[in-house]
Protein backbone atom coordinates (compact mmCIF):
# COMPACT_ATOMS: atom_id res chain seq x y z
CA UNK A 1 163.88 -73.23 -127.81
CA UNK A 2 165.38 -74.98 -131.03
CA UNK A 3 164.42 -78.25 -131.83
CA UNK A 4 167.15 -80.85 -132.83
CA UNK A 5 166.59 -83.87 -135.14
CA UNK A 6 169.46 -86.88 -135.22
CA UNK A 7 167.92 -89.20 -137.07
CA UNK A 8 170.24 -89.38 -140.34
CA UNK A 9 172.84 -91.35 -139.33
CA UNK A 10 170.42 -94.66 -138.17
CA UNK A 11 172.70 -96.84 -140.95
CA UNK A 12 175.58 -95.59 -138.06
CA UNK A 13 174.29 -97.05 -135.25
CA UNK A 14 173.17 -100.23 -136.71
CA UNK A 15 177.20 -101.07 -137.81
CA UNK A 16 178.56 -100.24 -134.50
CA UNK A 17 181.05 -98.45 -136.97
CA UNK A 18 181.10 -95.14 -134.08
CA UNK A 19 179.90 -96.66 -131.09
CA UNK A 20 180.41 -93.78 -129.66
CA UNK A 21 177.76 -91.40 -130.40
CA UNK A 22 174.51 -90.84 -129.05
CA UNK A 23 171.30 -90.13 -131.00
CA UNK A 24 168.66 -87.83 -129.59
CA UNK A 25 165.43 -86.93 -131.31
CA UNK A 26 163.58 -83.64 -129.47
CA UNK A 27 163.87 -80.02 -128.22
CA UNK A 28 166.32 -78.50 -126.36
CA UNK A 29 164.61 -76.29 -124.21
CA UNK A 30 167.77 -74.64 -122.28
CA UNK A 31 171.54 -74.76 -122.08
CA UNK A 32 173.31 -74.23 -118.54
CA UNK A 33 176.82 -74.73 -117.53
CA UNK A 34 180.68 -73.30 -118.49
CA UNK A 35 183.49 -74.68 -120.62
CA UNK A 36 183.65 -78.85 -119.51
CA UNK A 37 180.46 -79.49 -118.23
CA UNK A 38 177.61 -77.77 -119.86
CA UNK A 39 173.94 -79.12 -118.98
CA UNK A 40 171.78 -79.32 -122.40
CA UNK A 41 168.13 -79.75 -121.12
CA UNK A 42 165.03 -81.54 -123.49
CA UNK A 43 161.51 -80.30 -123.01
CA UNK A 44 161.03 -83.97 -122.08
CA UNK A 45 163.21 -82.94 -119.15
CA UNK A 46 166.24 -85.61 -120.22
CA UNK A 47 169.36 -83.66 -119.76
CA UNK A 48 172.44 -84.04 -121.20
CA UNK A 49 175.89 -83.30 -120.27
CA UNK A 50 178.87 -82.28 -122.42
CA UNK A 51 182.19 -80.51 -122.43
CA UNK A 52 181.73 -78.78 -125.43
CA UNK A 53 178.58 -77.44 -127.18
CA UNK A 54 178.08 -76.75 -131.06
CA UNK A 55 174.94 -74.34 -132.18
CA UNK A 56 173.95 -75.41 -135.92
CA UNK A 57 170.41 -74.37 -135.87
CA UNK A 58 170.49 -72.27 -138.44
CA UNK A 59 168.37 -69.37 -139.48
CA UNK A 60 164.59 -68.31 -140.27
CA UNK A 61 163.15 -66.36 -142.42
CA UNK A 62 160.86 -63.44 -141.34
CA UNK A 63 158.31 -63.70 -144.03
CA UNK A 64 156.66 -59.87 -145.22
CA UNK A 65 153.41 -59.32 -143.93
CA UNK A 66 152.01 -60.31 -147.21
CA UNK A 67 148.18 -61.96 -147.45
CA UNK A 68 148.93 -65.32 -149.73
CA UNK A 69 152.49 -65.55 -148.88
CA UNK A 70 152.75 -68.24 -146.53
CA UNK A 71 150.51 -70.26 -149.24
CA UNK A 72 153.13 -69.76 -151.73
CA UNK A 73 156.35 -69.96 -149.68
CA UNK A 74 158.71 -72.46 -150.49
CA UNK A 75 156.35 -73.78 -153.70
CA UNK A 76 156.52 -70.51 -155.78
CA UNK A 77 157.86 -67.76 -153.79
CA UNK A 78 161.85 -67.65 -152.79
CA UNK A 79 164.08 -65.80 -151.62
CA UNK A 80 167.60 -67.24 -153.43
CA UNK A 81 167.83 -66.97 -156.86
CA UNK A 82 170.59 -68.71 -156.55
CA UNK A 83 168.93 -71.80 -155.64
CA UNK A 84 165.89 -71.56 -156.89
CA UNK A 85 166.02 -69.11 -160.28
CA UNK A 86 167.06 -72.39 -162.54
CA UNK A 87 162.90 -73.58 -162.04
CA UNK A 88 161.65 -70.34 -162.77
CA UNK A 89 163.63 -69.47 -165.94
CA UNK A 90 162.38 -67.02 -168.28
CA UNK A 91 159.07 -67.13 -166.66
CA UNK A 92 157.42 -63.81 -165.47
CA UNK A 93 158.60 -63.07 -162.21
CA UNK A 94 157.61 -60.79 -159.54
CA UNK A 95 160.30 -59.21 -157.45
CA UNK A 96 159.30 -57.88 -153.67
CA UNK A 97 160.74 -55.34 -151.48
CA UNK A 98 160.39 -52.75 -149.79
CA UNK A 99 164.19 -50.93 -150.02
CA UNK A 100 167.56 -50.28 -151.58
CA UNK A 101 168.46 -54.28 -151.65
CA UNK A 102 165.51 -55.23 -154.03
CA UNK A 103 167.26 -53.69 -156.84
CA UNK A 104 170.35 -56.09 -156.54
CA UNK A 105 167.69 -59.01 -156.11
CA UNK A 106 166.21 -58.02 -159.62
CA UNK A 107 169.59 -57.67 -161.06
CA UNK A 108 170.56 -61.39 -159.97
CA UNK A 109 167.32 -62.38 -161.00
CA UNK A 110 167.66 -60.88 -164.68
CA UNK A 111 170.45 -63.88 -165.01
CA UNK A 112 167.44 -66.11 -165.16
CA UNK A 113 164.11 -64.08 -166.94
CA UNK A 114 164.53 -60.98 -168.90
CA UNK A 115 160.24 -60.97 -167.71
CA UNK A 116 160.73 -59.11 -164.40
CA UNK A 117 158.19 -56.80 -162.77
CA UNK A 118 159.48 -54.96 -159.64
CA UNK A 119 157.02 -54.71 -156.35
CA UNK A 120 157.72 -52.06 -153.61
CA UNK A 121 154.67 -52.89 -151.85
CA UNK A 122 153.53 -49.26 -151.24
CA UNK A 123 157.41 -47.80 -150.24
CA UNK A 124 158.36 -44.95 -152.65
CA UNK A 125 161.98 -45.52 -152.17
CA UNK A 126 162.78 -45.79 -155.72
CA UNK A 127 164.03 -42.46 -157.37
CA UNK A 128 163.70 -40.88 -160.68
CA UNK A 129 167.24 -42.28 -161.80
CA UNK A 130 166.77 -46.05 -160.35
CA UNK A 131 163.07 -46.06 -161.86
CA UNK A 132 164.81 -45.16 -165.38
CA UNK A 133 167.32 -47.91 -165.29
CA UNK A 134 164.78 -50.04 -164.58
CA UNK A 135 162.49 -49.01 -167.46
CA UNK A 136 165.57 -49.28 -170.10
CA UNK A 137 166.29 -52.88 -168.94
CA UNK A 138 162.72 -53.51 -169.23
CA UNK A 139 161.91 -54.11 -166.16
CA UNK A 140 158.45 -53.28 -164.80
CA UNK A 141 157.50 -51.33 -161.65
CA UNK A 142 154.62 -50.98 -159.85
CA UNK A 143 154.74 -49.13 -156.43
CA UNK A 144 151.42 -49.94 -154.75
CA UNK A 145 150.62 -51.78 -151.64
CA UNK A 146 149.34 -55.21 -151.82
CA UNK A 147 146.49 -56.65 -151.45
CA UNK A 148 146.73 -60.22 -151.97
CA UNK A 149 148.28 -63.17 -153.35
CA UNK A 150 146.38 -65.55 -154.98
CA UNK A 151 147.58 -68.92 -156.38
CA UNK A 152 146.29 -72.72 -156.41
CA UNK A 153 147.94 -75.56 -154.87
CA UNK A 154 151.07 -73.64 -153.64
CA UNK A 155 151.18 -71.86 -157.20
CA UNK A 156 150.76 -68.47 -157.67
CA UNK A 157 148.62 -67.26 -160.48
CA UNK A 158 148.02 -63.14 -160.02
CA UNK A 159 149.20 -60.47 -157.01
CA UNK A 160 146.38 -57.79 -156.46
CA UNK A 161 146.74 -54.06 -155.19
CA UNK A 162 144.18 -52.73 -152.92
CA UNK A 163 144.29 -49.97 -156.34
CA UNK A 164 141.90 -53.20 -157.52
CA UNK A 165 145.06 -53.48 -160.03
CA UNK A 166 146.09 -56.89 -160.58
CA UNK A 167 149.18 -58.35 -162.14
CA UNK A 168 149.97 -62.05 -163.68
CA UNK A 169 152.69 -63.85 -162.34
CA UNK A 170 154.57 -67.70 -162.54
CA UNK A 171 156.67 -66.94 -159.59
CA UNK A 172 158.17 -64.97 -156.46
CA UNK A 173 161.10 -63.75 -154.99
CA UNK A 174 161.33 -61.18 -151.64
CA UNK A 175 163.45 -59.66 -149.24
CA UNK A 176 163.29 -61.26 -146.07
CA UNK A 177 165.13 -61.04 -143.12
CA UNK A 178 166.63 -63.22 -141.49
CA UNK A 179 167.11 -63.87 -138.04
CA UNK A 180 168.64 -67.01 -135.43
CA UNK A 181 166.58 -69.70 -135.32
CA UNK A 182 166.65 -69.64 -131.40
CA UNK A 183 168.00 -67.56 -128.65
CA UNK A 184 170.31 -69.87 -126.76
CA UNK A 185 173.22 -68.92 -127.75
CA UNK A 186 172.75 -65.28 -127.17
CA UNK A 187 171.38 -66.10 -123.87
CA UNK A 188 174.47 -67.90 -122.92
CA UNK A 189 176.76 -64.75 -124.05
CA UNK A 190 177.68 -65.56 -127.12
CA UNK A 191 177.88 -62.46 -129.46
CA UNK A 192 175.10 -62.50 -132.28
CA UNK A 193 175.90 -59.52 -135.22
CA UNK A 194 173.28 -57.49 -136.47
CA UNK A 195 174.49 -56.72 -140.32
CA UNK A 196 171.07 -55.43 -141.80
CA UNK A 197 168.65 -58.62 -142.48
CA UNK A 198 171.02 -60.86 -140.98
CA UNK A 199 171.80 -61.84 -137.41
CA UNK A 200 174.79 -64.62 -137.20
CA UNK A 201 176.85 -65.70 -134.43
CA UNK A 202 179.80 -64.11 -134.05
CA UNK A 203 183.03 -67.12 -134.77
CA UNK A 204 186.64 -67.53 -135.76
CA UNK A 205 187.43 -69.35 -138.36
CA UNK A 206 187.63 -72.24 -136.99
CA UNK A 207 184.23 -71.75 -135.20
CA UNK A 208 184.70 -70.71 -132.09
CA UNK A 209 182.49 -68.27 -130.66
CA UNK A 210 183.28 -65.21 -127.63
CA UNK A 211 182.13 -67.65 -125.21
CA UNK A 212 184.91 -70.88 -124.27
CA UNK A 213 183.75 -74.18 -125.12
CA UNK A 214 180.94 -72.87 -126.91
CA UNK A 215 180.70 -72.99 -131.27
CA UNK A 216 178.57 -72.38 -134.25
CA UNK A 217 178.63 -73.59 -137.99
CA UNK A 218 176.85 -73.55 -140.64
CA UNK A 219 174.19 -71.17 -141.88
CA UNK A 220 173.59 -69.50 -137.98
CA UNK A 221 177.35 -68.66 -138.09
CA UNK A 222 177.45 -67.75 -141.83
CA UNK A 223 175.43 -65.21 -144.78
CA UNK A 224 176.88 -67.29 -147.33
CA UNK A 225 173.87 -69.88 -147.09
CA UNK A 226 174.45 -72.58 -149.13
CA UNK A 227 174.26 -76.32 -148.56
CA UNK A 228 177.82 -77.43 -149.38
CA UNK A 229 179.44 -74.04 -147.20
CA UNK A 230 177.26 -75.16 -144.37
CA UNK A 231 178.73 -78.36 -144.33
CA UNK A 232 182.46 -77.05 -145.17
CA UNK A 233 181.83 -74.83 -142.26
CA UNK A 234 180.72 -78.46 -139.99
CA UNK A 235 183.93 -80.25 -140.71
CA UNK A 236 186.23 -76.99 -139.71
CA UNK A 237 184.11 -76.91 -136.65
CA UNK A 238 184.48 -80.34 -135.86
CA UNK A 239 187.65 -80.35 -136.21
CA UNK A 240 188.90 -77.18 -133.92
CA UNK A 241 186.11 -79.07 -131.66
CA UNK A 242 188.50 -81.92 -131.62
CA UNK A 243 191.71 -80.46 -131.40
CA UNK A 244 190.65 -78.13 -128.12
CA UNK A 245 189.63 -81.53 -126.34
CA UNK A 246 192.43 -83.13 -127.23
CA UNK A 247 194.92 -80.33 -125.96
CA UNK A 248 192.92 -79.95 -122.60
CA UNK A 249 193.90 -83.64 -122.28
CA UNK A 250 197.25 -83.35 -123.51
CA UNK A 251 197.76 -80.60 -120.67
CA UNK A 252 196.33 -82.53 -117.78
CA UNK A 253 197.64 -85.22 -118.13
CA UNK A 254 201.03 -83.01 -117.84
């Protein structure tokens, strides 16, 4: 199931501007049909009938089975740098994971804080070379499994090790993986990729999936997630969305 909020475009309805659309508000529980009349059904039962259906549900993230985590999630702990490193610059961060991948993730981190200390949460993938790189860019490793994070209000203040070792900390970032947010589209045939800890739907460019009359943009269709791609990735969609109504039409009325 995936649920679907259209709620953001209220000022639209109120003009008249697109009189066109329809606004829905709840989840879609299943999707039926072929190319020109697909059946979207609600939980509430409403269904909905369309020629063409667009997935932009984008992804989750499969959060480490980490005690404290959740409590921290989103507040303290991230998993983008890239949008979240700016906050947490030059404060003492602590980088999680569990393989090979962490080691870029401290790398792209060290753009931010030069005060890095690198968790593999008991996994002794790290070898005698990659630990010595580490230590000359003076970044701090610690290899035990943990026990907890603690923190206050959504802030973390110190990981433990079930060692009874504790370490200080202003912030998080992890490896997670991510995965589709629902399984509709795979359940209607449309080809999901599995490239390590992601799982997107398989599209043209012009976002069109394996399956006719069916598309996906934006971060379910993409590993690039970021806000302004998601969107870029929208319009194209729209667009081809467009175009492949408009030449069915063009050729029946032939």
């Amino acid at each position: 199931m995936t649920e679907f909020h259209l709620t953001n475009f209220v000022e639209l309805q109120r003009n008249k501007f697109y009189n066109t659309l329809r606004f829905e508000s709840g989840i879609v529980s299943s999707v039926s049909g072929s190319d020109g009349d697909f059946h979207v059904v609600a939980e509430s039962g409403s269904v909905v009938r369309s020629r063409k259906v667009l997935f932009a549900t984008g992804m989750k993230d499969v959060l480490p089975n980490i005690e404290g985590l959740v409590e921290v999630y989103g507040t303290s702990a991230f998993v983008c740098p890239f949008c979240d490193g700016w906050e947490l610059r030059d404060k003492h961060i602590c980088v999680i994971g569990t393989n090979q991948m962490v080691l870029h993730l401290v790398k792209v981190i060290s753009g931010w804080t030069k005060r890095i200390t690198l968790l593999t949460n008991g996994s002794q993938f790290l070898t005698a070379d990659q630990l010595a790189d580490l230590e000359r860019h003076s970044v701090l490793t610690s290899q035990d499994t943990i026990k907890q994070i603690e923190s206050t209000q959504g802030l973390v203040k110190r990981i433990t090790f079930k060692t009874d070792a504790a370490i200080e900390c202003e912030g998080i970032f992890f490896i997670t993986k991510l995965v589709q947010a629902n399984s509709i589209p795979a359940s209607l045939g449309c080809e999901v990729s599995d490239n390590g800890p992601f799982s997107t739907i398989v599209t043209d460019p012009m976002g069109r999936t394996n399956v006719t009359g069916i598309y996906s943009a934006g971060d379910a269709a993409s590993t690039s997630y970021q806000l302004i791609s998601a969107a870029s990735s929208g319009a194209t969609t729209a667009a081809a969305i467009q175009l492949d109504l408009l030449d069915e039409e063009w050729k029946g009325a032939q």
